[in-house]
Structures are given as C-alpha cells and as structure tokens.
C-alpha atoms as a PDB file:
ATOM      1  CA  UNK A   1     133.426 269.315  14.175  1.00  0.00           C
ATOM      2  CA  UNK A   2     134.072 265.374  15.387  1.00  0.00           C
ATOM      3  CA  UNK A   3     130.866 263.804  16.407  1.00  0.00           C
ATOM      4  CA  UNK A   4     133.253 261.913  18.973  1.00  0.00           C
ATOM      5  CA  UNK A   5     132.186 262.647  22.525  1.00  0.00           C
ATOM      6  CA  UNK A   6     134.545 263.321  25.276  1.00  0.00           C
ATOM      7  CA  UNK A   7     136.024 261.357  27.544  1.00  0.00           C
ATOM      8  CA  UNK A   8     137.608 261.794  31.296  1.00  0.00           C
ATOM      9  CA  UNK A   9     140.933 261.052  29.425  1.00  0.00           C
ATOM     10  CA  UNK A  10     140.885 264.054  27.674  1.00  0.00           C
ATOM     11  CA  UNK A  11     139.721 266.120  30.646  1.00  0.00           C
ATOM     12  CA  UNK A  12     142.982 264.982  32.375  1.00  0.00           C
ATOM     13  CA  UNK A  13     145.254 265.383  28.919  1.00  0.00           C
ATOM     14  CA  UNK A  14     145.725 269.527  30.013  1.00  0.00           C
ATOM     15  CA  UNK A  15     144.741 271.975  28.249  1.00  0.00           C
ATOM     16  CA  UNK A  16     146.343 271.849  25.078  1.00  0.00           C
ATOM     17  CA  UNK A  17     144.573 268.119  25.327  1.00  0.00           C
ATOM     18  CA  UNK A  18     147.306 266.918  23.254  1.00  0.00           C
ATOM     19  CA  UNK A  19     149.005 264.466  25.814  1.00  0.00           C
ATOM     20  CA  UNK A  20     147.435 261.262  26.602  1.00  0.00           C
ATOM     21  CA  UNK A  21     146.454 261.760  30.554  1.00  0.00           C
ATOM     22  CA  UNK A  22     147.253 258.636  31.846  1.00  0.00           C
ATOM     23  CA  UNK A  23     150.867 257.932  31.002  1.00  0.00           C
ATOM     24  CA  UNK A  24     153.739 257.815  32.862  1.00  0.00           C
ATOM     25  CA  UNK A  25     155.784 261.158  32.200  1.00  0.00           C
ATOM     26  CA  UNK A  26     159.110 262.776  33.510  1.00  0.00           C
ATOM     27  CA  UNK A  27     158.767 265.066  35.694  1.00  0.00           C
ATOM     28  CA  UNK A  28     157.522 268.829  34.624  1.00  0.00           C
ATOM     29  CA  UNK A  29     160.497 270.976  33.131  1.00  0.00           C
ATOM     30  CA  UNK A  30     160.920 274.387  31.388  1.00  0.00           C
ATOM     31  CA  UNK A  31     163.067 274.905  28.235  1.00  0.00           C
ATOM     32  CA  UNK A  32     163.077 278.788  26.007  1.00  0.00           C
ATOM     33  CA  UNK A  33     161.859 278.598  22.421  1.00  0.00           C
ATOM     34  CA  UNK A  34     163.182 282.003  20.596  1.00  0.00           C
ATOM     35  CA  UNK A  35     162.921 283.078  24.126  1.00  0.00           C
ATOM     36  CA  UNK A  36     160.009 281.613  25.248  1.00  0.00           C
ATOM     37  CA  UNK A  37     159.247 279.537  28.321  1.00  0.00           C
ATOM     38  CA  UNK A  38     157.750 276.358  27.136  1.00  0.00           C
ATOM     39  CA  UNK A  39     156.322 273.681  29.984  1.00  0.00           C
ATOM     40  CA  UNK A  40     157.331 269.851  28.871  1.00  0.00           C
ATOM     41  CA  UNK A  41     158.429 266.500  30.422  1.00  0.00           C
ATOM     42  CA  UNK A  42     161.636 265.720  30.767  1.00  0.00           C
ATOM     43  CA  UNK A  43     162.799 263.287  28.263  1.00  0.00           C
ATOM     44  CA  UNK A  44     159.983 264.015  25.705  1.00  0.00           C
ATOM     45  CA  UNK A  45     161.282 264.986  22.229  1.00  0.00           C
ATOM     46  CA  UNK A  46     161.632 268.713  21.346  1.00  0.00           C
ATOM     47  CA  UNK A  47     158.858 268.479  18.603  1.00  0.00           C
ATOM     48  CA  UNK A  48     156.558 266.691  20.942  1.00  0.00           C
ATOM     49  CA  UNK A  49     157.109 269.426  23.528  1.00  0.00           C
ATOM     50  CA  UNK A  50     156.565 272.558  21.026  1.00  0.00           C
ATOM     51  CA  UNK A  51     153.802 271.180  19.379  1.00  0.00           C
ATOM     52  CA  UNK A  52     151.707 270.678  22.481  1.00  0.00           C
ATOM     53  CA  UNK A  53     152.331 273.837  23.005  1.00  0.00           C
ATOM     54  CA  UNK A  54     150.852 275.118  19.820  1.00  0.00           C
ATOM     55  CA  UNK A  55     154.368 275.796  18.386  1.00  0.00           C
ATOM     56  CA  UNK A  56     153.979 274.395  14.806  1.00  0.00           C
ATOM     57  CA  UNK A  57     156.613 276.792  12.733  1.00  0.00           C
ATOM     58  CA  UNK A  58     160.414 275.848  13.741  1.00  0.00           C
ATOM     59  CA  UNK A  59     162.364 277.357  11.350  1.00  0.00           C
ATOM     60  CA  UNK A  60     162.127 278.842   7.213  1.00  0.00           C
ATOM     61  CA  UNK A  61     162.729 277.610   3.950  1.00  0.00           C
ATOM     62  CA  UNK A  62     166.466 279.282   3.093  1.00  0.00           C
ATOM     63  CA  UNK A  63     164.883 279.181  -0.631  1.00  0.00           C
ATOM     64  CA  UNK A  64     161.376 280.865  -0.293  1.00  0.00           C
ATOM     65  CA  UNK A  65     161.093 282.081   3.396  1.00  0.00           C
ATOM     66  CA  UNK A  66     158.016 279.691   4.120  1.00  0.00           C
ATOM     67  CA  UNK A  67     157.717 278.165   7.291  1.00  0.00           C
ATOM     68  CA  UNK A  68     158.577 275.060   8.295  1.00  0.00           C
ATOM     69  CA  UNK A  69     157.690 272.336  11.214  1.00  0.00           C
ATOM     70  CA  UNK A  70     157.767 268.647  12.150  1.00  0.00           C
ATOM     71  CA  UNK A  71     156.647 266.413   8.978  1.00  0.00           C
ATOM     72  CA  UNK A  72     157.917 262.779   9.666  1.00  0.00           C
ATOM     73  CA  UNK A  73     159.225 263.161  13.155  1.00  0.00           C
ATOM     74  CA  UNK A  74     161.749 260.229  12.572  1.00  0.00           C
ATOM     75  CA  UNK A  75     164.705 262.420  11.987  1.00  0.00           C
ATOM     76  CA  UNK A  76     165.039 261.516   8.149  1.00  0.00           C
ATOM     77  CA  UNK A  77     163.472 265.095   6.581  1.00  0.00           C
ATOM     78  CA  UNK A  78     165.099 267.724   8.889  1.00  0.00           C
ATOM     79  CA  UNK A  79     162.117 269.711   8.194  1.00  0.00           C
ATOM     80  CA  UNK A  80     162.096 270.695  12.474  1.00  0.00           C
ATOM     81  CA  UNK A  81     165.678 271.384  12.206  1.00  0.00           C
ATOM     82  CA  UNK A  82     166.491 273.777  15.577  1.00  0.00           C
ATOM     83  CA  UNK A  83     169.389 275.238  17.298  1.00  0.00           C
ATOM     84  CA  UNK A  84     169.836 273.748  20.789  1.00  0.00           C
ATOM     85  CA  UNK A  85     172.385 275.106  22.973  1.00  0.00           C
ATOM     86  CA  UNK A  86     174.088 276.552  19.701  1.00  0.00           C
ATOM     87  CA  UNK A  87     173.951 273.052  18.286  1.00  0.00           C
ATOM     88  CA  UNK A  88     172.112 272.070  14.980  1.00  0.00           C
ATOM     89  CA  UNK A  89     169.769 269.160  15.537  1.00  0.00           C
ATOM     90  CA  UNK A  90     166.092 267.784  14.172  1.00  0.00           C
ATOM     91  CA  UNK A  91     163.902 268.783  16.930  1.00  0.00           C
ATOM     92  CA  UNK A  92     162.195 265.463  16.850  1.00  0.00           C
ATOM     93  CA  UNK A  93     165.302 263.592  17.898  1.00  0.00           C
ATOM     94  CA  UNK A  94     166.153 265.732  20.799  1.00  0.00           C
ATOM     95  CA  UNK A  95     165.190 265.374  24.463  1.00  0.00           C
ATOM     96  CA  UNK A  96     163.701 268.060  26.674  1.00  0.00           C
ATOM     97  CA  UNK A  97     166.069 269.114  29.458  1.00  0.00           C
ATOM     98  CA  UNK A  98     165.250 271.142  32.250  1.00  0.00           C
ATOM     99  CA  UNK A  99     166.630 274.812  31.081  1.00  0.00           C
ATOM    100  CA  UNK A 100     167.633 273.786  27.388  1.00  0.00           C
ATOM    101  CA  UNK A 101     167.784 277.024  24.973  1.00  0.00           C
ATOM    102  CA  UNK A 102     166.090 276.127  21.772  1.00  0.00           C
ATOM    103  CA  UNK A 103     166.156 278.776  18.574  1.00  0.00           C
ATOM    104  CA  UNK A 104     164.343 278.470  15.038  1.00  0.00           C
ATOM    105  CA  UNK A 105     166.588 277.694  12.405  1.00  0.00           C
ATOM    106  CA  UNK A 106     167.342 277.487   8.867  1.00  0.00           C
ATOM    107  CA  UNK A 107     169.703 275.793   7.253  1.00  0.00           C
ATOM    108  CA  UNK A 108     172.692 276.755   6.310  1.00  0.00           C
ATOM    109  CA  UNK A 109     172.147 280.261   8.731  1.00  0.00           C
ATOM    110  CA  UNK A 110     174.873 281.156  11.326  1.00  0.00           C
ATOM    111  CA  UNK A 111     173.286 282.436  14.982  1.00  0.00           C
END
C-alpha cells in the first residue's frame, strides 16, 4: 500500500481515479468494447479510454492464446491491436468517437 496521502485531485479524477481531474477534456462520449458501453472523452486514444475503464486484455496471442494489452502505447508493438469499425488498428493510436464499435483482436483473425 503507497504511504502517499490523497489529494483533492484525485477526489475529482472519477472513480477509476485514473484521469488527472483538472485537465481540459472533450466532451463525455460512449463507444462498445466486444459490446460493451465504455464512457471516454472524445479525442482520447482508444487504450487510454479502455484502460481507465479497467479494460487491460485487448486481444490474444494467435501463437499461445495469452492475452494481450497496451505495452508501449506509441504504436510501434501492436500489442493493443483492435478492430474499429471493421478496421485493424493499434488501439493506442486511435481516437475515441462518439458511437465507435471497437472488438478484441488477433492478428491475422478475420471478424
């Protein structure tokens, strides 16, 4: 457990207290993860979005079946590769939208 106290900051971050509470955000959208409604801002990255939200596992390994999620969140490891809109993308390189349809995905998988 961190010996670091609280602040007021982190009482206005929500309740995942993931997001920094003071900074200026699009406005509140919804987007479907494998179906489910996820809350972001608009214009936040994918992987920025589902990880607040507690979403760490975004696709499998097409080699072992282990689970895989952001690791660099630059776009150069494709490890939070997701289909958007039927489109193959890294997850950490692609905006929220308002309504966007996000599915896991592996790799070399059709839908």
């Amino acid at each position: 457990m961190s010996s670091v106290a609280a602040t007021d900051d982190d009482a206005r971050a929500g309740a995942s207290g993931l997001r920094i509470g003071e900074a200026s955000r699009g406005r509140q959208v919804s987007f479907l993860f494998d179906g489910r409604p996820v809350a972001a801002c608009d214009g936040e990255m994918i992987a920025c979005a589902l990880a607040c939200a507690g979403i760490r596992t975004l696709r499998a390994s097409p080699r072992s079946g282990a689970p895989r999620g952001m690791f660099c969140m630059m776009g150069s490891c494709q490890e939070c590769v997701v289909r958007v809109d039927g489109r193959i993308t890294a997850a950490c390189q692609e905006p929220v939208r308002d309504g966007l349809d996000v599915r896991s995905a592996t790799i070399g998988t059709v839908p």
